[in-house]
Protein backbone atom coordinates (compact mmCIF):
# COMPACT_ATOMS: atom_id res chain seq x y z
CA UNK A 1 -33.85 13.44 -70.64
CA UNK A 2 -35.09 15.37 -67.87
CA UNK A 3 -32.60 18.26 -66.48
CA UNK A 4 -32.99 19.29 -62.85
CA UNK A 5 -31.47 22.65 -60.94
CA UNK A 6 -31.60 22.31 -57.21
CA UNK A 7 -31.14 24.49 -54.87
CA UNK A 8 -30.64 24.45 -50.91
CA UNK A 9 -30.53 27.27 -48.41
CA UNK A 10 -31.34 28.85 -45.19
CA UNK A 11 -34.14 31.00 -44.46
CA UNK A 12 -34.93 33.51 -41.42
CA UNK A 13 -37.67 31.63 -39.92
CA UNK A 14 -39.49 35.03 -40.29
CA UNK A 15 -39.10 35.78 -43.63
CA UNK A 16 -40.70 32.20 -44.62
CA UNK A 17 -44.14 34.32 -46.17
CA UNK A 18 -41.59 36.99 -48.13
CA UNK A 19 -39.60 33.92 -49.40
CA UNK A 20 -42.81 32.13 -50.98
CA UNK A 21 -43.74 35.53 -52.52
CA UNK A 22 -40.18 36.12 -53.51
CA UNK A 23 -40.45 32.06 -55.04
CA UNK A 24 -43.72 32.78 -56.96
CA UNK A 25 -41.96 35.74 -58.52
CA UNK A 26 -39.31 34.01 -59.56
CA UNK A 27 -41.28 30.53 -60.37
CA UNK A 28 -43.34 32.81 -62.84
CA UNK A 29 -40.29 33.76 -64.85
CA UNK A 30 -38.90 30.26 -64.73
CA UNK A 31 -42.21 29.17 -66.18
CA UNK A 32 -42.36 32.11 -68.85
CA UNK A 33 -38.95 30.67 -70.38
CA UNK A 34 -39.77 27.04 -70.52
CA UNK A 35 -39.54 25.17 -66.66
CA UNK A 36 -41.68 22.55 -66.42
CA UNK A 37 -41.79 22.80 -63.49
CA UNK A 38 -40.44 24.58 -60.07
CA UNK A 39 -41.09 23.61 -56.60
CA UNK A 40 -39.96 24.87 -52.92
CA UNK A 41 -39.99 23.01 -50.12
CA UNK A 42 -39.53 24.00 -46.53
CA UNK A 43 -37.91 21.35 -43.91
CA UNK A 44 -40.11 19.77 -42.06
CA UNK A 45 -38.06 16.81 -40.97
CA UNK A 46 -34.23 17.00 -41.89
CA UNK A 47 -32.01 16.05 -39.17
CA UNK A 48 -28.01 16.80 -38.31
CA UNK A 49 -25.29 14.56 -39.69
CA UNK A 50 -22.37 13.51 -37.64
CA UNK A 51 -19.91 14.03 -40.07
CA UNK A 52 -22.05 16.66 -41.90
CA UNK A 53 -24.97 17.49 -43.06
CA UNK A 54 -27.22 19.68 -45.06
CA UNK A 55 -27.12 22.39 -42.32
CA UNK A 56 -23.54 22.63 -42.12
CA UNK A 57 -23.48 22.87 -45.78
CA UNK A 58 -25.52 25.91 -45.88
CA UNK A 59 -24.13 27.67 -42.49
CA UNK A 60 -27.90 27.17 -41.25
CA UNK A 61 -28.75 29.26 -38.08
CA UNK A 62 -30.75 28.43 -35.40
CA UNK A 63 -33.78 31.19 -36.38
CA UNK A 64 -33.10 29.59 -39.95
CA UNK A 65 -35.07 26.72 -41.78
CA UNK A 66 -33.96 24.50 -44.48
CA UNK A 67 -35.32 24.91 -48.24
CA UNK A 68 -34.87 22.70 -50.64
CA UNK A 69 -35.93 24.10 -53.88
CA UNK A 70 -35.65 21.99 -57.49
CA UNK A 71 -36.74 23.58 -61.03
CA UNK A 72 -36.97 21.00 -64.13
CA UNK A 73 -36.88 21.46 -67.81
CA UNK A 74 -37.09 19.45 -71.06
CA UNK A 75 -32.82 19.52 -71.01
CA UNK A 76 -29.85 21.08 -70.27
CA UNK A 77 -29.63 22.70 -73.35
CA UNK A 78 -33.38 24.36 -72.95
CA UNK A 79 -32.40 25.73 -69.97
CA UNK A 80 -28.92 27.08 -70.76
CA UNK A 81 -30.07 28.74 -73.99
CA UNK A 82 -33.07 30.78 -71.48
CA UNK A 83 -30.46 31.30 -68.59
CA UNK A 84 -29.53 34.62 -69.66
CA UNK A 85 -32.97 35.70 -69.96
CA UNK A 86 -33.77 35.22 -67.27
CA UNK A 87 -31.17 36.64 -64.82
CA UNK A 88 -32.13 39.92 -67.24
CA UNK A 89 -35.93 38.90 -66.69
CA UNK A 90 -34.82 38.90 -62.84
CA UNK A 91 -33.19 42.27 -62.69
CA UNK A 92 -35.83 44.23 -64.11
CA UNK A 93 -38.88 42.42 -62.53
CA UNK A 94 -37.29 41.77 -59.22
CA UNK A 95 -34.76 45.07 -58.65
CA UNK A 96 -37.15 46.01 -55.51
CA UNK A 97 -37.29 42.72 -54.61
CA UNK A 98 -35.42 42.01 -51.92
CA UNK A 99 -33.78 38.64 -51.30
CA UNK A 100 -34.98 37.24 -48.20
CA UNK A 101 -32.36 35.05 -47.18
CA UNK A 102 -28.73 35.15 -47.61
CA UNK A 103 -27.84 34.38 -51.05
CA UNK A 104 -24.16 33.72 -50.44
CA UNK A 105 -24.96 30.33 -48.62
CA UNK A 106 -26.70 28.74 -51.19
CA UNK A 107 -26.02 25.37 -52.49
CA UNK A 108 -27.40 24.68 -56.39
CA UNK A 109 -26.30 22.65 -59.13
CA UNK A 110 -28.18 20.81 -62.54
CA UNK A 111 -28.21 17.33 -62.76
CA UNK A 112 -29.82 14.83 -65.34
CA UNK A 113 -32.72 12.44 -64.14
CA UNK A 114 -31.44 9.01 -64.64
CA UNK A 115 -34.68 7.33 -63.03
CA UNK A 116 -37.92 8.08 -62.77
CA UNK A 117 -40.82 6.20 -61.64
C-alpha cells in the first residue's frame, strides 16, 4: 500500500525561487533512498476557514504563501528504514543550505493511501 508524508508550511513570498532550489535538493535525496515520488505545490487558490483553516494552522503571514508539499513511497516501512539516511544525507549535503522558511511552523505527518483512482 502506498505511504504518503505531507507536509504544509509558509513561505516568504520572496524566497519562493530559494525554496524550489532548496525542494530539488532535498527531492534528489528523497529520490536517491527510494521516494517514488515528491512534489511541491504553491497555493494558488486556498481560502480562510471560519473556524480555522490551513493558514492558521501554519501561523501564515501576510508576505507568506501556502505550500503544500507530499513525498510517496512503496510503504511505511521503506521509508522508515531510509529515514535516518537521510536526515544524515541532509546534514552533509545541505549544511550551507539555508532553510528558507520557518521550519518551526510546519505541519507533516505519513498516512496510508486507502483510494486511488
Amino acid at each position: 500500500m502506498t505511504y504518503v508524508l505531507g507536509f504544509i508550511l509558509a513561505v516568504p513570498l520572496d524566497h519562493k525561487d530559494n525554496y524550489l532550489a532548496f525542494s530539488k535538493k532535498m527531492a534528489t535525496i528523497y529520490k536517491r533512498y527510494g521516494a517514488l515520488s515528491v512534489y511541491e505545490s504553491w497555493e494558488n487558490d486556498v481560502p480562510e476557514g471560519k473556524l480555522n483553516s490551513i493558514h492558521t494552522a501554519v501561523m501564515r503571514n501576510q508576505d507568506e504563501a501556502l505550500v503544500f508539499s507530499w513525498v510517496t513511497w512503496t510503504d511505511k516501512d521503506t521509508r522508515d528504514k531510509v529515514h535516518k539516511e537521510i536526515v544524515e544525507a541532509m546534514h552533509v549535503e545541505m549544511v550551507d543550505e539555508p532553510i528558507p522558511f520557518d521550519a518551526s511552523r510546519m505541519i507533516y505527518g505519513g498516512f496510508d493511501v486507502i483510494l486511488e483512482r
